[in-house]
N, C-alpha and C. Protein backbone atom coordinates (compact mmCIF):
# COMPACT_ATOMS: atom_id res chain seq x y z
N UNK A 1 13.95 -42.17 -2.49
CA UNK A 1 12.88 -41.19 -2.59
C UNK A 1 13.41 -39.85 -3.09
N UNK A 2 14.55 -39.52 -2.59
CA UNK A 2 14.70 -38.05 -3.00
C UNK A 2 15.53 -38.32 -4.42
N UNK A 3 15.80 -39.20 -4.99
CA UNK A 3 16.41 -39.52 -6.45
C UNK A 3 14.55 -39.21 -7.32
N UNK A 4 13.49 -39.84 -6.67
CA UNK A 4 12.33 -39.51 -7.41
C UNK A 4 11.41 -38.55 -7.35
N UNK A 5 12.07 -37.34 -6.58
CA UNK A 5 11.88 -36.00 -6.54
C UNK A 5 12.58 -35.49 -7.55
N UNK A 6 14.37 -35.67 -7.35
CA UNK A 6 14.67 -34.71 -8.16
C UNK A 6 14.40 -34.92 -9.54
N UNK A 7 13.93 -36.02 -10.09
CA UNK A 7 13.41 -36.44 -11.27
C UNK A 7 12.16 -35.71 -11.64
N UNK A 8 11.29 -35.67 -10.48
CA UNK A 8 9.84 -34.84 -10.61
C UNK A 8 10.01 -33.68 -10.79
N UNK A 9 11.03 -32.97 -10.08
CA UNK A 9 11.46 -31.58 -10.35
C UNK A 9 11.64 -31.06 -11.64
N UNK A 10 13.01 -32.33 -12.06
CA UNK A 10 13.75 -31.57 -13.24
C UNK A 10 12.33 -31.51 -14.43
N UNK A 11 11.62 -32.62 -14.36
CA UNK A 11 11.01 -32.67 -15.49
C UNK A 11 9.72 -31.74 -15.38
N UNK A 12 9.60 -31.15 -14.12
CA UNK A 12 8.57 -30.29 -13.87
C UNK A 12 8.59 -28.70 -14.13
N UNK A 13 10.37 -28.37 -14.42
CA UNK A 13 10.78 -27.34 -14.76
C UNK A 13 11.34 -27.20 -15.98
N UNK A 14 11.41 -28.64 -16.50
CA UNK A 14 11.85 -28.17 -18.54
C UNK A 14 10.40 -28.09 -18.99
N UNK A 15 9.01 -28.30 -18.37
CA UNK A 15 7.39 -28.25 -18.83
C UNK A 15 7.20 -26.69 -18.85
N UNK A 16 8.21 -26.28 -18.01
CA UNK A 16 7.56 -24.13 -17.76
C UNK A 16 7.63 -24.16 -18.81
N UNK A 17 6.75 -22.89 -19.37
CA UNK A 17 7.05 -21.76 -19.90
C UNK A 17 8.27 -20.59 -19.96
N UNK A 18 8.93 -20.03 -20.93
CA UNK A 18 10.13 -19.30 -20.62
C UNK A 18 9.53 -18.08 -19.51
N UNK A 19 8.29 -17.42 -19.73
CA UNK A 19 7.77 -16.40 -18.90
C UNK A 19 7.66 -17.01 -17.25
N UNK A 20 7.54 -18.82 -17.36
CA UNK A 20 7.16 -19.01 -15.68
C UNK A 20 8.66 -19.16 -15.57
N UNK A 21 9.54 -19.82 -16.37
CA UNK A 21 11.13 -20.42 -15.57
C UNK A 21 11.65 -18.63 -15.27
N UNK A 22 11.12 -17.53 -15.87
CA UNK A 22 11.82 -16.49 -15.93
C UNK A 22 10.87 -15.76 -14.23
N UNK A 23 10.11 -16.16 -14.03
CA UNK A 23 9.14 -15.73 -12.70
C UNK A 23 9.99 -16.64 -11.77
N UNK A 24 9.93 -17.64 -11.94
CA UNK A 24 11.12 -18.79 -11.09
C UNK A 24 11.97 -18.62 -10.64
N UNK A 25 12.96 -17.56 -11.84
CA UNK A 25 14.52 -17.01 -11.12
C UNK A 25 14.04 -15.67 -10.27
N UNK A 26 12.95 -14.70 -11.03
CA UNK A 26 13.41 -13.83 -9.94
C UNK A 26 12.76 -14.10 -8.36
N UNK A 27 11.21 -15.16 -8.65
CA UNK A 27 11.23 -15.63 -7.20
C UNK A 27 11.94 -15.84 -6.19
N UNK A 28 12.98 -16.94 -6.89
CA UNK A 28 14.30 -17.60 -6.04
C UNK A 28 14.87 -16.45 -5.41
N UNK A 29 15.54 -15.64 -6.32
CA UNK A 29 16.25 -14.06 -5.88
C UNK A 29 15.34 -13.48 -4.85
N UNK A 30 14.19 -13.45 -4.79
CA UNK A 30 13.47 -13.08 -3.80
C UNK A 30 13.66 -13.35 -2.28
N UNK A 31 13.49 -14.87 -2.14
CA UNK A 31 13.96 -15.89 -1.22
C UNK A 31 15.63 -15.70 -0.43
N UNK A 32 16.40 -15.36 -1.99
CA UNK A 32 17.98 -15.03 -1.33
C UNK A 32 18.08 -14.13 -0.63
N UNK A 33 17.14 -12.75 -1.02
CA UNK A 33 17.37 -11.58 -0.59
C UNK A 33 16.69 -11.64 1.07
N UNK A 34 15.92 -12.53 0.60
CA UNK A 34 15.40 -12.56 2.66
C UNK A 34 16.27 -13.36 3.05
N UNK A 35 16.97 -13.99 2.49
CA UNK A 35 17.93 -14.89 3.39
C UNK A 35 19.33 -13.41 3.55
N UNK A 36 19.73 -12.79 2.81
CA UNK A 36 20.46 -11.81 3.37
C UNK A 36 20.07 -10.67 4.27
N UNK A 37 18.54 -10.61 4.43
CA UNK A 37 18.05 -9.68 5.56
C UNK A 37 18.30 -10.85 6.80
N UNK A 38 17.87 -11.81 6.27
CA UNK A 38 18.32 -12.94 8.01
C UNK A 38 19.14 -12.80 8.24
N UNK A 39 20.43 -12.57 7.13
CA UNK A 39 21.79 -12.71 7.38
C UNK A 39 22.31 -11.36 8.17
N UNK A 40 21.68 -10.42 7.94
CA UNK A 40 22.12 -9.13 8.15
C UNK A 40 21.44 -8.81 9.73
N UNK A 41 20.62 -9.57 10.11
CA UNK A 41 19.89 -9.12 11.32
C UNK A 41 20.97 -10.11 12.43
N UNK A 42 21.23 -11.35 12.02
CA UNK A 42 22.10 -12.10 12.84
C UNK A 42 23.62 -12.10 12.84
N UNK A 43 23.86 -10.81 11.68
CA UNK A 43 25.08 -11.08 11.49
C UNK A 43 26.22 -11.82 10.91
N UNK A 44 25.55 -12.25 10.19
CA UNK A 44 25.62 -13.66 9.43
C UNK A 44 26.66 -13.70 8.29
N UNK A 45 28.03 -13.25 8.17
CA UNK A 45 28.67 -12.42 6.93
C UNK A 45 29.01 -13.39 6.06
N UNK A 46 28.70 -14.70 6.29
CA UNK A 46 29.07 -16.16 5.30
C UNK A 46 28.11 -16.23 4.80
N UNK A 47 26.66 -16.22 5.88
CA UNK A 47 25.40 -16.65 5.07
C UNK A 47 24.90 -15.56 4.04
N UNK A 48 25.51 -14.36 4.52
CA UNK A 48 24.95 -13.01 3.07
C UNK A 48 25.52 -13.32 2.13
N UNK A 49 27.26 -13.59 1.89
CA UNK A 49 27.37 -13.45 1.29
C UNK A 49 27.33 -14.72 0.25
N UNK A 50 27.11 -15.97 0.78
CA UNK A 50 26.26 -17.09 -0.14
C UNK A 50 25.15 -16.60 -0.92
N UNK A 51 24.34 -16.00 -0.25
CA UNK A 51 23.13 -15.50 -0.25
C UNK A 51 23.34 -14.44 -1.87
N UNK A 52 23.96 -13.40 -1.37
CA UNK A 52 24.32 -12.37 -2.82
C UNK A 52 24.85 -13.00 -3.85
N UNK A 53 26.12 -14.18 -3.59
CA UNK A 53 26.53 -14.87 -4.78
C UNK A 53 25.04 -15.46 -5.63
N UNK A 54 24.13 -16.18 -4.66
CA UNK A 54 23.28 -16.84 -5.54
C UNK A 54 22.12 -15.77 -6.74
N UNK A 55 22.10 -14.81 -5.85
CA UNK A 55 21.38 -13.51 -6.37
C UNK A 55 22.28 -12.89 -7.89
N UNK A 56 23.34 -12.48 -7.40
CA UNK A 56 24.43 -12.04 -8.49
C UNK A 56 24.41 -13.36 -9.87
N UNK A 57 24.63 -14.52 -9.17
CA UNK A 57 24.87 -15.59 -10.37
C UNK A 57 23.98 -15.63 -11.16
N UNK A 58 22.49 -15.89 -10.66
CA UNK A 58 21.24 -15.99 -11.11
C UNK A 58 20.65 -14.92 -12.24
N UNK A 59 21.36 -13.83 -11.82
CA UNK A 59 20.47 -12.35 -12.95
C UNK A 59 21.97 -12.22 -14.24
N UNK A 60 23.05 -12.03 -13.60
CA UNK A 60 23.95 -12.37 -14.38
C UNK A 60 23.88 -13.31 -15.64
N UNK A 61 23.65 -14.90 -15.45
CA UNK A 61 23.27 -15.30 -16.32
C UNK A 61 21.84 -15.49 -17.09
N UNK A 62 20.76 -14.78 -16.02
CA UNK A 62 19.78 -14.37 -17.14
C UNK A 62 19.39 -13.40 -17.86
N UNK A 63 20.35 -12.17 -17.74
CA UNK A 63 20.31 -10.86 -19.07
C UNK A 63 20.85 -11.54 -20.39
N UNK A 64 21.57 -12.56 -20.04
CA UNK A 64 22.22 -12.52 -21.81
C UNK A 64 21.15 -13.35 -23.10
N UNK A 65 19.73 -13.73 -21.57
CA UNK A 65 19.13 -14.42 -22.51
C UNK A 65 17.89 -13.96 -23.13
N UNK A 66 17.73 -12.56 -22.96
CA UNK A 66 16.15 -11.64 -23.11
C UNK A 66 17.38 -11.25 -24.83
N UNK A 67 15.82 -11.73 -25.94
CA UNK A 67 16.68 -11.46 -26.94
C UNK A 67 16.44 -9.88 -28.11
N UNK A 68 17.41 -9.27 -28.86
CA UNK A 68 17.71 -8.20 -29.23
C UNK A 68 17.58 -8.01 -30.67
N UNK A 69 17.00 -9.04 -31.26
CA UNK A 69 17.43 -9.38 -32.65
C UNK A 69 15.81 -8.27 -33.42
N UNK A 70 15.08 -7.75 -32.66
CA UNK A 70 14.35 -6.53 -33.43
C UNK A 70 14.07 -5.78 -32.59
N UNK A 71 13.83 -4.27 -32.82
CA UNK A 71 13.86 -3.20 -32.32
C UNK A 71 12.76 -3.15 -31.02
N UNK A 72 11.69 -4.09 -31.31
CA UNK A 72 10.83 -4.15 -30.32
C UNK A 72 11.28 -4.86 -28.94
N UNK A 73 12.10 -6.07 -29.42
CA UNK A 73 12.67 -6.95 -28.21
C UNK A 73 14.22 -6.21 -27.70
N UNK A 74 14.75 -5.23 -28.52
CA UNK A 74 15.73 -4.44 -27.79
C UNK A 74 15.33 -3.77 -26.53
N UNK A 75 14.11 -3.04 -27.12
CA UNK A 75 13.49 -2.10 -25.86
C UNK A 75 13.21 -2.86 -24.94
N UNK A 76 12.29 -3.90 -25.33
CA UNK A 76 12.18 -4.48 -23.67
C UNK A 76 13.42 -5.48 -23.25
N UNK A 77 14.44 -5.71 -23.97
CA UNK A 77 15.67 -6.20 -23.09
C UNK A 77 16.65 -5.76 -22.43
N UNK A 78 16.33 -4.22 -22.95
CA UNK A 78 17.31 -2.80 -22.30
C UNK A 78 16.42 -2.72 -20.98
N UNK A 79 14.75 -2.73 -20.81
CA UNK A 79 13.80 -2.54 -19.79
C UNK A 79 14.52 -3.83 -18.51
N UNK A 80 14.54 -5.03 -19.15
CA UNK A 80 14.84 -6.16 -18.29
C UNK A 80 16.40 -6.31 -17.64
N UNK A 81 16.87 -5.94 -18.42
CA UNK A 81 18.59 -5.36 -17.98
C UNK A 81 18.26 -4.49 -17.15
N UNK A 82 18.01 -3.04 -17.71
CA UNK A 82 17.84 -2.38 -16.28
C UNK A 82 17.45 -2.77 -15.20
N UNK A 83 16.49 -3.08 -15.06
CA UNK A 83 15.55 -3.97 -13.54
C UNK A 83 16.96 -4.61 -13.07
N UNK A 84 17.66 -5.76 -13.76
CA UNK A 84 18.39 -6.88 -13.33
C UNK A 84 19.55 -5.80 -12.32
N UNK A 85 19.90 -4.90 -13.38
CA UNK A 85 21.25 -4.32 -13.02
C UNK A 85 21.06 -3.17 -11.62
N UNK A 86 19.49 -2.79 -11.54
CA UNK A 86 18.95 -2.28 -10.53
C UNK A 86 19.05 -2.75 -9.14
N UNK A 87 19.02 -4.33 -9.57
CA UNK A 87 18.71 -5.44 -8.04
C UNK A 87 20.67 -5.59 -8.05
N UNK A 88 21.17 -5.71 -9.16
CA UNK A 88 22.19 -5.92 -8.39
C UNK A 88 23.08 -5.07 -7.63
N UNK A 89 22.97 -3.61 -8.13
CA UNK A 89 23.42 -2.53 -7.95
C UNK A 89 22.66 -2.46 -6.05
N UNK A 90 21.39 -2.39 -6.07
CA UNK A 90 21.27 -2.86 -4.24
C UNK A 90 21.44 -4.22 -3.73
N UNK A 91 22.05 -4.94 -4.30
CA UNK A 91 22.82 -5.95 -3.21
C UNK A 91 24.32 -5.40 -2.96
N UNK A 92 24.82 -4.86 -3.86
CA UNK A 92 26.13 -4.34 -3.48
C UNK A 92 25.67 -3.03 -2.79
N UNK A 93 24.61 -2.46 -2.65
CA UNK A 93 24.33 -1.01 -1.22
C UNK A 93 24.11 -1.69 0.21
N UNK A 94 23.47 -2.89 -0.23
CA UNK A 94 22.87 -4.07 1.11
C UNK A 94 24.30 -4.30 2.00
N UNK A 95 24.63 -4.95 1.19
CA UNK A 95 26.39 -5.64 1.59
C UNK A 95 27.53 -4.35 2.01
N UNK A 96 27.50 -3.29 0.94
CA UNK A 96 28.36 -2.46 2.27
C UNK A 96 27.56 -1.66 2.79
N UNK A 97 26.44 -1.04 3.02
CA UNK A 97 25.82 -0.60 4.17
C UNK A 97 25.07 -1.02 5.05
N UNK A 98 25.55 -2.25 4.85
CA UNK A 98 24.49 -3.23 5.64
C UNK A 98 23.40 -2.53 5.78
N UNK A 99 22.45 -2.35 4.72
CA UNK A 99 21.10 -1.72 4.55
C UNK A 99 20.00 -3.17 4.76
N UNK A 100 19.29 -2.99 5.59
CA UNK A 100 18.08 -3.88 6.12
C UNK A 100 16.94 -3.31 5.21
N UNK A 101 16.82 -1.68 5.29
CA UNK A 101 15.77 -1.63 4.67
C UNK A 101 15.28 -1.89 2.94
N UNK A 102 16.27 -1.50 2.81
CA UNK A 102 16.82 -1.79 0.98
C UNK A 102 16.71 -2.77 0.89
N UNK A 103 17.46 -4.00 1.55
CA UNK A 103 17.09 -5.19 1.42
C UNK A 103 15.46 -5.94 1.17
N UNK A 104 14.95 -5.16 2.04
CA UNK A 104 13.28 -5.13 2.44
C UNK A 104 12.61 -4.88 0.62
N UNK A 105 13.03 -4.01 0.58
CA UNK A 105 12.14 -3.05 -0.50
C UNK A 105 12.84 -3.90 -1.93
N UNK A 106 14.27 -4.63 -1.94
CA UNK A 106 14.81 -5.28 -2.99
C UNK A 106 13.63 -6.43 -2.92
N UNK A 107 13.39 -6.96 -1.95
CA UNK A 107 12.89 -8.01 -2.27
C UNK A 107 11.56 -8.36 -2.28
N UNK A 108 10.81 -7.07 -2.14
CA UNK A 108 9.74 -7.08 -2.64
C UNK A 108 9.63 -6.25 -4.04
N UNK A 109 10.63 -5.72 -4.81
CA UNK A 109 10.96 -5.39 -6.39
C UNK A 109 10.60 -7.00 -6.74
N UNK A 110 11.91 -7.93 -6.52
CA UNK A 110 11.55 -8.99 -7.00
C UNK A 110 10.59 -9.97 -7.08
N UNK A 111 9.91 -9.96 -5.59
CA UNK A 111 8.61 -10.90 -6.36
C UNK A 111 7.56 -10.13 -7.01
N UNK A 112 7.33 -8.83 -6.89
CA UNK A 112 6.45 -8.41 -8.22
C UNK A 112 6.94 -8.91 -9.07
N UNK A 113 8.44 -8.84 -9.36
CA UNK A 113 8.32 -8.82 -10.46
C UNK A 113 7.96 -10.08 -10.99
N UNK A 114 8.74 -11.04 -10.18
CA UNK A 114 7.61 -12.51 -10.15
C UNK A 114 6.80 -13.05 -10.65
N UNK A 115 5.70 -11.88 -10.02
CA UNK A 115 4.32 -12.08 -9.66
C UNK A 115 3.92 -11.68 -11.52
N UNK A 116 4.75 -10.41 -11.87
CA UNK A 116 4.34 -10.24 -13.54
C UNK A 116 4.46 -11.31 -14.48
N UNK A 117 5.91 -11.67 -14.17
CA UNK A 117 5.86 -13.20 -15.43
C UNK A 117 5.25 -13.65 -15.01
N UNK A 118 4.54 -14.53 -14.02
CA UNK A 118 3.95 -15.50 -14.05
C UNK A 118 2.66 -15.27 -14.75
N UNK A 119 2.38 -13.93 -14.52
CA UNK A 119 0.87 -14.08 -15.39
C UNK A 119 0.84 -13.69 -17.11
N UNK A 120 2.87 -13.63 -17.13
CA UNK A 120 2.39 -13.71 -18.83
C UNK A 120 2.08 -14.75 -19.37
């Protein structure tokens, strides 16, 4: 059974749209970032920092893919970089100030932002 899930999955996520698989990652990031407020309320310094790796990996490899090749898609890939480099810049304030509230407010940045691709 779960071999004919992950089959339903994979083929349910090469059908997105680049605007929904791109609502997808920062959802997920969403999800991590409450898993590092769990982590941070219980103390949890393995589970945060799983938690930030998956966050860090995830935006990391999706700036290199917003593309630059005309002046119009520069601007908004400099716009989407920023945002990215924004969230990561407060997971590294989260992690050494063990900030709860930042965490809070990171992760509701991300599912707006979410919430925007999905309705492109």
């Amino acid at each position: 059974m779960n071999k004919v899930l992950k089959h339903y999955q994979h083929h349910k996520n090469r059908s997105k749209t680049g605007a929904q698989m791109v609502a997808l990652v920062f959802n997920q990031c969403s999800v991590w970032v409450e898993n590092i407020a769990q982590s941070l309320l219980e103390k949890d310094y393995y589970g945060r920092y799983q938690a930030s790796e998956k966050v860090i990996m995830a935006l990391t490899n999706l700036i290199p893919l917003f593309d630059t090749s005309t002046k119009e898609q520069e601007i908004f890939a400099k716009d989407i970089h920023g945002f990215c480099f924004l969230i990561l810049a407060n997971i590294t304030d989260i992690n050494q100030k063990e900030d709860y509230t930042l965490c809070l407010q990171t992760r509701q940045l991300l599912k707006e932002m979410a919430d925007i691709w999905q309705k492109i």
